[in-house]
Protein backbone atom coordinates (compact mmCIF):
# COMPACT_ATOMS: atom_id res chain seq x y z
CA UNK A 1 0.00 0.00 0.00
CA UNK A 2 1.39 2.96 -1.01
CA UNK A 3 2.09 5.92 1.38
CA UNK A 4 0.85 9.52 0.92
CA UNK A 5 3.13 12.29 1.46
CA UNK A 6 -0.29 14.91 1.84
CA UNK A 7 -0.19 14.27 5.35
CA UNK A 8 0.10 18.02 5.96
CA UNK A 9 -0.93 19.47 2.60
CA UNK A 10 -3.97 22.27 3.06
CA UNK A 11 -7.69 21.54 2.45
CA UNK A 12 -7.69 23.27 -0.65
CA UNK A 13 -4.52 22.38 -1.82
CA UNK A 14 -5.39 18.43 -1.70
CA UNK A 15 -9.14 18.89 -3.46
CA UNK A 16 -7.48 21.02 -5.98
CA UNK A 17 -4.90 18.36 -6.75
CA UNK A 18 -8.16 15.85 -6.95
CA UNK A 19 -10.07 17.86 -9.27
CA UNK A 20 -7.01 17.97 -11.89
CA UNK A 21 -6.84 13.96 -11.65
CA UNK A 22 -10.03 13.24 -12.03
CA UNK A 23 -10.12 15.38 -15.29
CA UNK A 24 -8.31 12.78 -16.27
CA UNK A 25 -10.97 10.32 -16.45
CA UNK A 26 -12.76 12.08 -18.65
CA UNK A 27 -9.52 12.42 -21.26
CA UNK A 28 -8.31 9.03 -21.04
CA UNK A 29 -5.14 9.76 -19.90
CA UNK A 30 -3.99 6.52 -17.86
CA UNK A 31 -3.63 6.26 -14.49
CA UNK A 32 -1.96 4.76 -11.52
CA UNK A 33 -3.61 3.44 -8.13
CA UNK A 34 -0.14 3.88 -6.58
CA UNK A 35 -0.44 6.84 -4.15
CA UNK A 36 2.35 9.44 -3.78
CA UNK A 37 2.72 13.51 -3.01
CA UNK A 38 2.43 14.33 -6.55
CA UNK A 39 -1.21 12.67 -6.85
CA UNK A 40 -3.79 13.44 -4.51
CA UNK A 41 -6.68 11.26 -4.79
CA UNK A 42 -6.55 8.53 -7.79
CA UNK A 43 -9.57 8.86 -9.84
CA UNK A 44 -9.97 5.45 -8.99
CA UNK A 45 -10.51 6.08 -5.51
CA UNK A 46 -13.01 8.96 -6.41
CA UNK A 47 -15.13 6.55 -8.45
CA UNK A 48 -15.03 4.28 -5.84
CA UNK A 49 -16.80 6.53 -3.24
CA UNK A 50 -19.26 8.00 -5.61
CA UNK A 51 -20.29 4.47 -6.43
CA UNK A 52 -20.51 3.66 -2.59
CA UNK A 53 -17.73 1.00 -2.60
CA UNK A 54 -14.88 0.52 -0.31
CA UNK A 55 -11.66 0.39 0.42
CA UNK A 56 -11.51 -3.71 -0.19
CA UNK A 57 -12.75 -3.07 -3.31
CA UNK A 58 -9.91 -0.83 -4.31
CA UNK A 59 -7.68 -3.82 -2.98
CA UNK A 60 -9.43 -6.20 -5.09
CA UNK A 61 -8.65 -3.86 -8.42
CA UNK A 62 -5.28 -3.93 -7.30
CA UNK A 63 -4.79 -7.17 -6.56
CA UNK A 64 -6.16 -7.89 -10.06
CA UNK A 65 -5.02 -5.78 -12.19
CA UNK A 66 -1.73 -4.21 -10.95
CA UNK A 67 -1.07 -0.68 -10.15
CA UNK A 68 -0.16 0.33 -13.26
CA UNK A 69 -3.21 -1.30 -15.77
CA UNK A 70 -5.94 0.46 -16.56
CA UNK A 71 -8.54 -1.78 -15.33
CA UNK A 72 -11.55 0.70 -16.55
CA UNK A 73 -10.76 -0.93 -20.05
CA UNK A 74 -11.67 -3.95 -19.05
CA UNK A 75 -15.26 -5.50 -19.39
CA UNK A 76 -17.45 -5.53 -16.30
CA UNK A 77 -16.51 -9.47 -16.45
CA UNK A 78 -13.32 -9.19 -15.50
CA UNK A 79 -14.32 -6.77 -12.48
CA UNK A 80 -16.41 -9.50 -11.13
CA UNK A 81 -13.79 -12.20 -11.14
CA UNK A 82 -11.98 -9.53 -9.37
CA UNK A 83 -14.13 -9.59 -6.67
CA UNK A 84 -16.17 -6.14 -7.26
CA UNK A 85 -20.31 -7.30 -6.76
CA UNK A 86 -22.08 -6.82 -9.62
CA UNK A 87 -24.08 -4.04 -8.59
CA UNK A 88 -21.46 -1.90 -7.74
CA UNK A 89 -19.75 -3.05 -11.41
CA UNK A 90 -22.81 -1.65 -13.06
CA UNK A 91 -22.69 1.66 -10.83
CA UNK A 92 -19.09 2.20 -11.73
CA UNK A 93 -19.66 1.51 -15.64
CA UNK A 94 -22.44 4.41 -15.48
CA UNK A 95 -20.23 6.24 -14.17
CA UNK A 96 -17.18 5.99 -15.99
CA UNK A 97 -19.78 7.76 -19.05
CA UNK A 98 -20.39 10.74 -16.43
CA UNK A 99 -19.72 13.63 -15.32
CA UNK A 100 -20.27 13.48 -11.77
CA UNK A 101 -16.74 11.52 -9.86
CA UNK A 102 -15.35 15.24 -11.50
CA UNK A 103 -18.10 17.07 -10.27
CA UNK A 104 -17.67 15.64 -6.66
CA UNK A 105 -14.12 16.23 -6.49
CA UNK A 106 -15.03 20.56 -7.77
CA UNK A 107 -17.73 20.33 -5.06
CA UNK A 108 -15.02 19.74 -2.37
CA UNK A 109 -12.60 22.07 -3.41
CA UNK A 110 -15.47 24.52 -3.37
CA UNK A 111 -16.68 23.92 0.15
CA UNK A 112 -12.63 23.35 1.26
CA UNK A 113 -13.48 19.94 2.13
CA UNK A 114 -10.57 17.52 2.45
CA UNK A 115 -10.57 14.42 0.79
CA UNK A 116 -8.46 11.03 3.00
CA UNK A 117 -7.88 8.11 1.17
CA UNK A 118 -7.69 4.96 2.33
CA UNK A 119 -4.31 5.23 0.57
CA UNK A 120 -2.64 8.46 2.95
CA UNK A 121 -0.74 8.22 5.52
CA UNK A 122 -3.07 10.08 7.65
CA UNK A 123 -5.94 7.90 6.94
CA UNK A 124 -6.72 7.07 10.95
CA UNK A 125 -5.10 3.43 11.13
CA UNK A 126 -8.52 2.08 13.02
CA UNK A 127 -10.38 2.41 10.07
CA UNK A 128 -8.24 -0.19 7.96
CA UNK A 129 -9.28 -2.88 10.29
CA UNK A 130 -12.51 -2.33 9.19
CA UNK A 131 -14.55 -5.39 7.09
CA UNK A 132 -15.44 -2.75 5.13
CA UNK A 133 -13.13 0.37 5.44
CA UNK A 134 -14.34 3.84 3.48
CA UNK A 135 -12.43 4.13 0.86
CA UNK A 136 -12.51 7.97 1.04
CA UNK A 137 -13.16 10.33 4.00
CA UNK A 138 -14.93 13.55 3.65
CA UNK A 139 -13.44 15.79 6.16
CA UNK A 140 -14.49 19.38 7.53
CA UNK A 141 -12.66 20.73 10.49
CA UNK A 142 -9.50 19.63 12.35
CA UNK A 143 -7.54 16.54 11.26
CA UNK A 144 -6.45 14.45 12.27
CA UNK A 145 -9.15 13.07 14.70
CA UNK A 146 -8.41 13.46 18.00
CA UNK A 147 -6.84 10.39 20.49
CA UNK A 148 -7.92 8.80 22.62
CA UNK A 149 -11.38 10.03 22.12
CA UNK A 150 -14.34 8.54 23.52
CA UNK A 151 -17.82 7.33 21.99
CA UNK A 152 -20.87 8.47 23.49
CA UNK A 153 -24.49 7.81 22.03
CA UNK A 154 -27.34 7.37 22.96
CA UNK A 155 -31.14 7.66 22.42
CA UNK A 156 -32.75 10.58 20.08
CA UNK A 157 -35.54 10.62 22.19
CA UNK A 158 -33.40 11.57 25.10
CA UNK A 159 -35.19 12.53 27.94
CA UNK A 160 -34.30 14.73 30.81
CA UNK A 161 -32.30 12.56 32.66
CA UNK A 162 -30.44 11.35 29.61
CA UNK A 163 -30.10 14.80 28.50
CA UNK A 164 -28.49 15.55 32.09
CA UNK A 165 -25.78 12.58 32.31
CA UNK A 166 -24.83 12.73 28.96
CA UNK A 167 -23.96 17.47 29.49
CA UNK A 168 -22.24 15.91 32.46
CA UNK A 169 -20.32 12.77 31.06
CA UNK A 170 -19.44 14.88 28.19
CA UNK A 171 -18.11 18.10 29.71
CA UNK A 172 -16.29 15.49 32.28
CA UNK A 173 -14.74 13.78 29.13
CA UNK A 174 -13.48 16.71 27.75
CA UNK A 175 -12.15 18.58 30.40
CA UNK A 176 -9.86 15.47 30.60
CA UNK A 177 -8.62 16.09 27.32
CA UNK A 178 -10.43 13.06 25.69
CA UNK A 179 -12.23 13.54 22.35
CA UNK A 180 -15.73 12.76 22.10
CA UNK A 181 -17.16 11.09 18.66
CA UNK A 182 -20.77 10.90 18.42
CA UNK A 183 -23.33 10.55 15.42
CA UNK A 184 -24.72 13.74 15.56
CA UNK A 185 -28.29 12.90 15.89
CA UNK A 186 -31.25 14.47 17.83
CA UNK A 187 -30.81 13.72 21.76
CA UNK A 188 -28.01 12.44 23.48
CA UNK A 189 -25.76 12.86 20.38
CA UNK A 190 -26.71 16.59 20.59
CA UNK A 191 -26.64 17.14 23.95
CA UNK A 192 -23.26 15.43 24.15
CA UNK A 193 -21.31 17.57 21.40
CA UNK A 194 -22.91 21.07 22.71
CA UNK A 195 -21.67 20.10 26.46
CA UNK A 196 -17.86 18.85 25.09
CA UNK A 197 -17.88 22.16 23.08
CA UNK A 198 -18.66 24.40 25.52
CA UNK A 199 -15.96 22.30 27.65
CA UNK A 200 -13.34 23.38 25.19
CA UNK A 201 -13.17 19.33 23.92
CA UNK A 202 -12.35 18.17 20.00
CA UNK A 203 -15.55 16.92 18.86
CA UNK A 204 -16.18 14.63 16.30
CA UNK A 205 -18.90 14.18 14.23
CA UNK A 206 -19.49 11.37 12.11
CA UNK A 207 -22.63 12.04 9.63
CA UNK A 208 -24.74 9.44 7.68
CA UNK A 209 -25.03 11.58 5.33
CA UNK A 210 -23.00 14.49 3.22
CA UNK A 211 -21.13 16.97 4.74
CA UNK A 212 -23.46 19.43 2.69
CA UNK A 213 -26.40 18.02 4.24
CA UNK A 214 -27.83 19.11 7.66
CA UNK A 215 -29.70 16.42 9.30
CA UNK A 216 -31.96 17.04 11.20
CA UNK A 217 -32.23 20.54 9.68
CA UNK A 218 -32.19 22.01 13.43
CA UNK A 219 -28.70 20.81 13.97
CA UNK A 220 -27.31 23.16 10.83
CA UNK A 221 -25.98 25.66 13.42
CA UNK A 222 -24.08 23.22 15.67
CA UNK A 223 -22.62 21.16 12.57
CA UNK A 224 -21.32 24.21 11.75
CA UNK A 225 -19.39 25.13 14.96
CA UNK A 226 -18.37 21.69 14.97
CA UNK A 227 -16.77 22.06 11.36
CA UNK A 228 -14.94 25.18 13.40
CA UNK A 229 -13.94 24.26 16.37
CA UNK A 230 -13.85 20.32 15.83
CA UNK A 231 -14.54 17.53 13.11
CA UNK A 232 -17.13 16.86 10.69
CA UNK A 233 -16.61 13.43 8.91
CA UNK A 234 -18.40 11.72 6.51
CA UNK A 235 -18.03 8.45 4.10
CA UNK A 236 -20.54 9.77 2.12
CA UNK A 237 -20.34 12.06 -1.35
CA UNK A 238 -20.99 15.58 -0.10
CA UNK A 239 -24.57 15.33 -1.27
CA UNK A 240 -25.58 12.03 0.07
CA UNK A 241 -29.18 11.88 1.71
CA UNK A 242 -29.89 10.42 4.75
CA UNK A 243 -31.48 7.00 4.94
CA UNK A 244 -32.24 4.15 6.74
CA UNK A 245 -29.23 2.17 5.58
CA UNK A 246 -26.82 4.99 5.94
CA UNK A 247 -27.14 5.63 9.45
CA UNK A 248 -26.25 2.37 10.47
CA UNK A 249 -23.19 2.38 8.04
CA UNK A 250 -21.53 5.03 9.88
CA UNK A 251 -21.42 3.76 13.56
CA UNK A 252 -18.85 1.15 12.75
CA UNK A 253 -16.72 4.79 12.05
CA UNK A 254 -17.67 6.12 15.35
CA UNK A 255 -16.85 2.72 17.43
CA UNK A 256 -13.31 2.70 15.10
CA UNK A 257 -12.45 6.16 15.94
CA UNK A 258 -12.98 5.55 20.23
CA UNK A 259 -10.96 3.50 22.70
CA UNK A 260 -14.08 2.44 24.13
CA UNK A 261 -18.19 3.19 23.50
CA UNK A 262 -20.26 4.68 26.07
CA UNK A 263 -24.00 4.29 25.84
CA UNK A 264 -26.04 6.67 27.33
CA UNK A 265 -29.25 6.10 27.60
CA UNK A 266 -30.87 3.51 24.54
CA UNK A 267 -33.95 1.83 23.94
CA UNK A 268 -34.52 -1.35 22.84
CA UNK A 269 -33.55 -1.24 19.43
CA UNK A 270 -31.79 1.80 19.68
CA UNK A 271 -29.14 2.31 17.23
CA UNK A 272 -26.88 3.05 19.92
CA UNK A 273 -26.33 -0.54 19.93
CA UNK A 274 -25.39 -1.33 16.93
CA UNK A 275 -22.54 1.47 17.68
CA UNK A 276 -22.07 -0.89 20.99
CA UNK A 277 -21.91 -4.39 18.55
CA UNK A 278 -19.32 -2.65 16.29
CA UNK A 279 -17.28 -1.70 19.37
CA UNK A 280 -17.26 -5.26 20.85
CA UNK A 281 -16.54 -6.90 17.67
CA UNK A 282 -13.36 -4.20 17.55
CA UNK A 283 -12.43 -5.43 21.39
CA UNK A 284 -13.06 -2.00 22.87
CA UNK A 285 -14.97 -1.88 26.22
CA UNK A 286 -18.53 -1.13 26.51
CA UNK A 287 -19.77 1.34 29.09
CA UNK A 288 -23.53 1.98 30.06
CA UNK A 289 -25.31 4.62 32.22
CA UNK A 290 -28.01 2.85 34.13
CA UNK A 291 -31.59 4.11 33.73
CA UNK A 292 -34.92 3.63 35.11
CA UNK A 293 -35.89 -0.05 34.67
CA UNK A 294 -39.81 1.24 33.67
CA UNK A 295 -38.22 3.52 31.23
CA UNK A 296 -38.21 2.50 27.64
CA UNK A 297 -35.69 4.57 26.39
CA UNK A 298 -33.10 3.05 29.45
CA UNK A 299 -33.85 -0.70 27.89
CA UNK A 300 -31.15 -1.30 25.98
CA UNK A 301 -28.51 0.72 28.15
CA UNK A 302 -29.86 -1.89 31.10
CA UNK A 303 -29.66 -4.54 28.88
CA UNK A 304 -25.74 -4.03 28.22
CA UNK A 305 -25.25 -3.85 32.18
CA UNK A 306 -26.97 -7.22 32.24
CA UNK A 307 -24.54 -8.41 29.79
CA UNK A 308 -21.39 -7.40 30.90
CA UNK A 309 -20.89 -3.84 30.64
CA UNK A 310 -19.51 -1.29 32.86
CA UNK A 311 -21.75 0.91 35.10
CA UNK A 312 -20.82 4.63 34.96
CA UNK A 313 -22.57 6.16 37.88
CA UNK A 314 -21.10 9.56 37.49
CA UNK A 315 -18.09 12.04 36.17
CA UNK A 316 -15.50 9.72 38.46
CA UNK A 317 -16.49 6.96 37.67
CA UNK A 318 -16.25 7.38 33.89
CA UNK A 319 -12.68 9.21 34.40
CA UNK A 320 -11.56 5.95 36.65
CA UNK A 321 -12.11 4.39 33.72
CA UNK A 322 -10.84 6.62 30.87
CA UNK A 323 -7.73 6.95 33.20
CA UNK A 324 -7.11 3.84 34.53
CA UNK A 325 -6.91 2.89 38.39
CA UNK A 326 -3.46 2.76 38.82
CA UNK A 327 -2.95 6.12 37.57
CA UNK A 328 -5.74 7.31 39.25
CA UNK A 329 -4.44 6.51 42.23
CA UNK A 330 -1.15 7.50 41.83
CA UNK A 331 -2.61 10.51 41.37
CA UNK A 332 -4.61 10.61 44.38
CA UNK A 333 -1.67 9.85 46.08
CA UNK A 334 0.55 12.50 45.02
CA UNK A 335 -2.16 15.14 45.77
CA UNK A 336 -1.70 14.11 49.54
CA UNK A 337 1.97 14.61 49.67
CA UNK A 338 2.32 18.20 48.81
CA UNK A 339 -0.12 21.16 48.29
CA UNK A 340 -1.75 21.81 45.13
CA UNK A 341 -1.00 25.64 43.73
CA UNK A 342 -4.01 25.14 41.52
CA UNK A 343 -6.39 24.49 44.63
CA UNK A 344 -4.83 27.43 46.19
CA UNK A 345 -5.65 29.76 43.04
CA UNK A 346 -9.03 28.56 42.95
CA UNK A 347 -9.88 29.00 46.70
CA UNK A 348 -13.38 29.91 47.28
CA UNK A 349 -13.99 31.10 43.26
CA UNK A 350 -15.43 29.68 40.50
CA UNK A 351 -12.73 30.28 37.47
CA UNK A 352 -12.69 29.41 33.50
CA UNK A 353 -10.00 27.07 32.69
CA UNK A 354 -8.45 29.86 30.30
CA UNK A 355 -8.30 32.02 33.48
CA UNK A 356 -6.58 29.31 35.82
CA UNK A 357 -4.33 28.90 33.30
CA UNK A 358 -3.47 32.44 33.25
CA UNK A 359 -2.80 33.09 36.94
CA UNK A 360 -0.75 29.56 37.16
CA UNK A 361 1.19 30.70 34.22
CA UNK A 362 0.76 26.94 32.77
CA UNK A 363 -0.13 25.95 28.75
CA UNK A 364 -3.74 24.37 28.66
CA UNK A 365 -2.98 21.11 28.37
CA UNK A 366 -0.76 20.27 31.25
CA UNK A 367 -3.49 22.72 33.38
CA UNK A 368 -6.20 20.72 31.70
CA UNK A 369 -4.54 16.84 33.01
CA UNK A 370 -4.22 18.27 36.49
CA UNK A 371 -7.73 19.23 36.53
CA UNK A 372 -8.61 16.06 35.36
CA UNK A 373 -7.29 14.56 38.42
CA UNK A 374 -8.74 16.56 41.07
CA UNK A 375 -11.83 15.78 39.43
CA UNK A 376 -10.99 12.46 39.61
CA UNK A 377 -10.35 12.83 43.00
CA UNK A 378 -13.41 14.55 44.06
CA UNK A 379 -11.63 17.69 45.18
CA UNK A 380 -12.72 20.13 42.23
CA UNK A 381 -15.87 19.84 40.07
CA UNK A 382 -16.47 20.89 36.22
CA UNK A 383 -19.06 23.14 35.39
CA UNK A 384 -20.78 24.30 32.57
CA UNK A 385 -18.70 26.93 30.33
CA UNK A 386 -15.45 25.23 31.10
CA UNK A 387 -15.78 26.41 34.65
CA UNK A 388 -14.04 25.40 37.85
CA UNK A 389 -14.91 25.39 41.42
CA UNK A 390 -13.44 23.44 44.41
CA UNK A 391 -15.72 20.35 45.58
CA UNK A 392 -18.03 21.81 48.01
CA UNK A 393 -17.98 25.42 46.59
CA UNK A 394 -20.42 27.66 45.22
C-alpha cells in the first residue's frame, strides 16, 4: 500500500490536486492506483466513493489488475472475477460515461473539504481494520481526529435525565482532554457535542449523510461550529441523503475512531447498539449509564449492564475508567503529599480554565490533566462553560 506524502498538505490544496486527476478520467489519460505527493486522490478512488464502494474493493482492483493497468478498459466481467459485486460493477460503468466523480471532487474544493484516502498516511489506522473500510473520507474541520477520544451515544428521544448525564459525562470527558465522537443525531448525540464544546473538547462528528447536508435541519448551526472548532466526517459524497441504511453504516466509524463506546441512555432497538456491537466486535470496552428499569428509552442501556458492561454512575467513575486505576491513584496519592498551587488559586472562586491557566502561568494542556485529576479525586468539580470550582464550593 502505497504511502501519501499529503499528510500536511492544506484543504484546498489536496481537493485542488483531486479535481485535476479526475479530469483525467474524462480524457483518457492513464492512471496509476499507486499513491504518492504528486497525486492526490486517484480517480480510482473517487469513483469508488461515488459508487458507494470501499476500500476492499480498491484492494481487489489492485490485486487484479496491478497498479499500473488500466482496469476501466476492461469488461465488467473481468471486475467480477476480481471480486467487485455486480451491482457496484454496473454503478461504476455508469459512471465511468459521467460527469459526476469530477463534479464531486469541484464540489469539495469549493466547500474546502478535504478528501483522506484509504491510501494516505493520515488515513486514521482504526479504520483499515474495518470489514469494510471507506475508501474515502470527507473531512471538515480539524484533522487528524483526536486520540484517545471517547464514543458516546445514545437515544434521540433523550429525555431529561439522559439529557443531564450525557452534558455531564461529556463536559467530564473533555475537560480530561479526551475527544468525544458521536453521530450527531437528535438527543443524546446533541446534547453530548454542545456540552464537550462548551468544555473546550475536540468533537467529532461522524454524519450518515453528506457533509453538505444538515440532518436534522435544526442541527445546521451546531454542525457548523463543529466544522470550526472540531470535526465533521463523513463516508458519504458531499450530497448524500440520509437514509435508513446509511445511518447504520456510519457507527462502525464512530466505534473505530474511540478507545471504548459509552452508551447513554438507549432503547430497545436503539441504534446506539449497533454502535455498541461494532465496538465489541473491535475489542473496545462497553460502558452503560443505568436508567430507570420502567423507562423505555433506558432498555437497551440496562440490557448491556446485564450483559457485561460497565456501570458509569457519574463524572468519576467514567474518568476511573478513561484513566485507569493505577494512575488514578497515583494521582490521588501525590495530591496528599504536597499542596496543590491550583487548589490554592481557585480558593473559594469559580474560574474558567483559560483564566486558571493564566494566573498559574501553565499551557492548557498540562493545566487541563491536572484538573482532570482533582476531578478524579473529588476535590474540584467541572461546570458548565469550562468552569471550575473546588468540591463543596459555590
Amino acid at each position: 500500500m502505497g504511502a501519501s506524502l499529503l499528510g500536511g498538505a492544506s484543504t484546498r490544496q489536496r481537493s485542488a490536486t483531486s479535481t485535476a486527476r479526475v479530469r483525467n478520467i474524462r480524457r483518457g489519460e492513464p492512471s496509476s492506483m499507486a499513491m504518492n505527493a504528486d497525486h492526490g486522490i486517484s480517480p480510482t478512488d473517487l469513483l469508488l466513493h461515488v459508487a458507494g464502494a470501499t476500500a476492499r474493493d480498491g484492494e481487489r482492483l489492485l490485486a487484479r489488475f496491478g497498479a499500473s493497468i488500466d482496469w476501466r478498459s476492461r469488461s465488467t466481467d473481468e471486475w467480477m472475477a476480481a471480486g467487485l459485486a455486480p451491482r457496484l460493477t454496473q454503478r461504476l460503468k455508469c459512471l465511468l460515461a459521467g460527469p459526476e466523480p469530477e463534479r464531486e471532487a469541484e464540489r469539495c474544493e469549493r466547500d474546502g473539504v478535504l478528501l483522506v484516502s484509504w491510501r494516505h498516511a493520515d488515513y486514521p489506522a482504526a479504520l483499515r481494520v474495518l470489514h469494510r473500510p471507506p475508501v474515502l473520507l470527507s473531512v471538515r474541520g480539524r484533522w487528524p481526529p483526536p486520540s484517545p477520544a471517547l464514543a458516546m451515544v445514545g437515544a434521540r428521544a433523550a429525555t431529561a435525565y439522559g439529557r443531564s448525564a450525557a452534558c455531564r459525562l461529556a463536559g467530564a470527558t473533555a475537560r480530561a482532554g479526551v475527544g468525544l465522537v458521536s453521530g450527531l443525531a437528535r438527543g443524546i448525540d446533541r446534547f453530548a457535542m454542545e456540552a464537550a464544546l462548551d468544555a473546550g473538547g475536540h468533537v467529532v462528528a461522524v454524519l450518515g449523510n453528506g457533509l453538505r447536508i444538515a440532518h436534522p435541519r435544526e442541527n445546521r448551526a451546531l454542525q457548523d461550529r463543529i466544522a470550526q472548532e472540531g470535526t465533521l466526517i463523513s463516508e458519504f459524497p458531499l450530497l448524500q441523503r440520509p437514509d435508513r441504511w446509511t445511518f447504520p453504516r456510519r457507527n462502525r466509524i464512530i466505534a473505530a475512531l474511540s478507545v471504548a463506546v459509552l452508551v447513554v441512555e438507549a432503547g430497545r432497538r436503539s441504534g446506539a447498539l449497533i454502535t455498541a456491537a461494532h465496538g465489541l466486535e473491535l475489542g473496545l470496552e462497553v460502558w452503560a449509564v443505568p436508567g430507570p428499569i420502567d423507562s423505555p428509552t433506558s432498555e437497551g442501556a440496562n440490557r448491556l449492564l446485564r450483559d457485561g458492561a460497565a456501570p458509569v454512575l457519574d463524572e468519576q467513575g467514567l474518568l476511573r475508567l478513561l484513566l485507569g486505576e493505577s494512575a488514578a491513584q497515583g494521582n490521588a496519592n501525590a495530591s496528599t503529599r504536597d499542596p496543590d498551587p491550583l487548589l490554592a488559586v481557585l480558593g473559594q472562586r469559580t474560574l474558567t480554565g483559560d483564566q486558571l491557566a493564566a494566573e498559574l502561568d501553565q499551557s492548557i494542556g498540562k493545566l487541563r490533566a491536572r484538573l482532570m485529576a482533582l476531578e478524579l479525586e473529588g476535590r474540584v468539580a467541572g461546570l458548565p462553560g469550562d468552569r471550575w470550582t473546588a468540591r463543596g464550593r459555590g
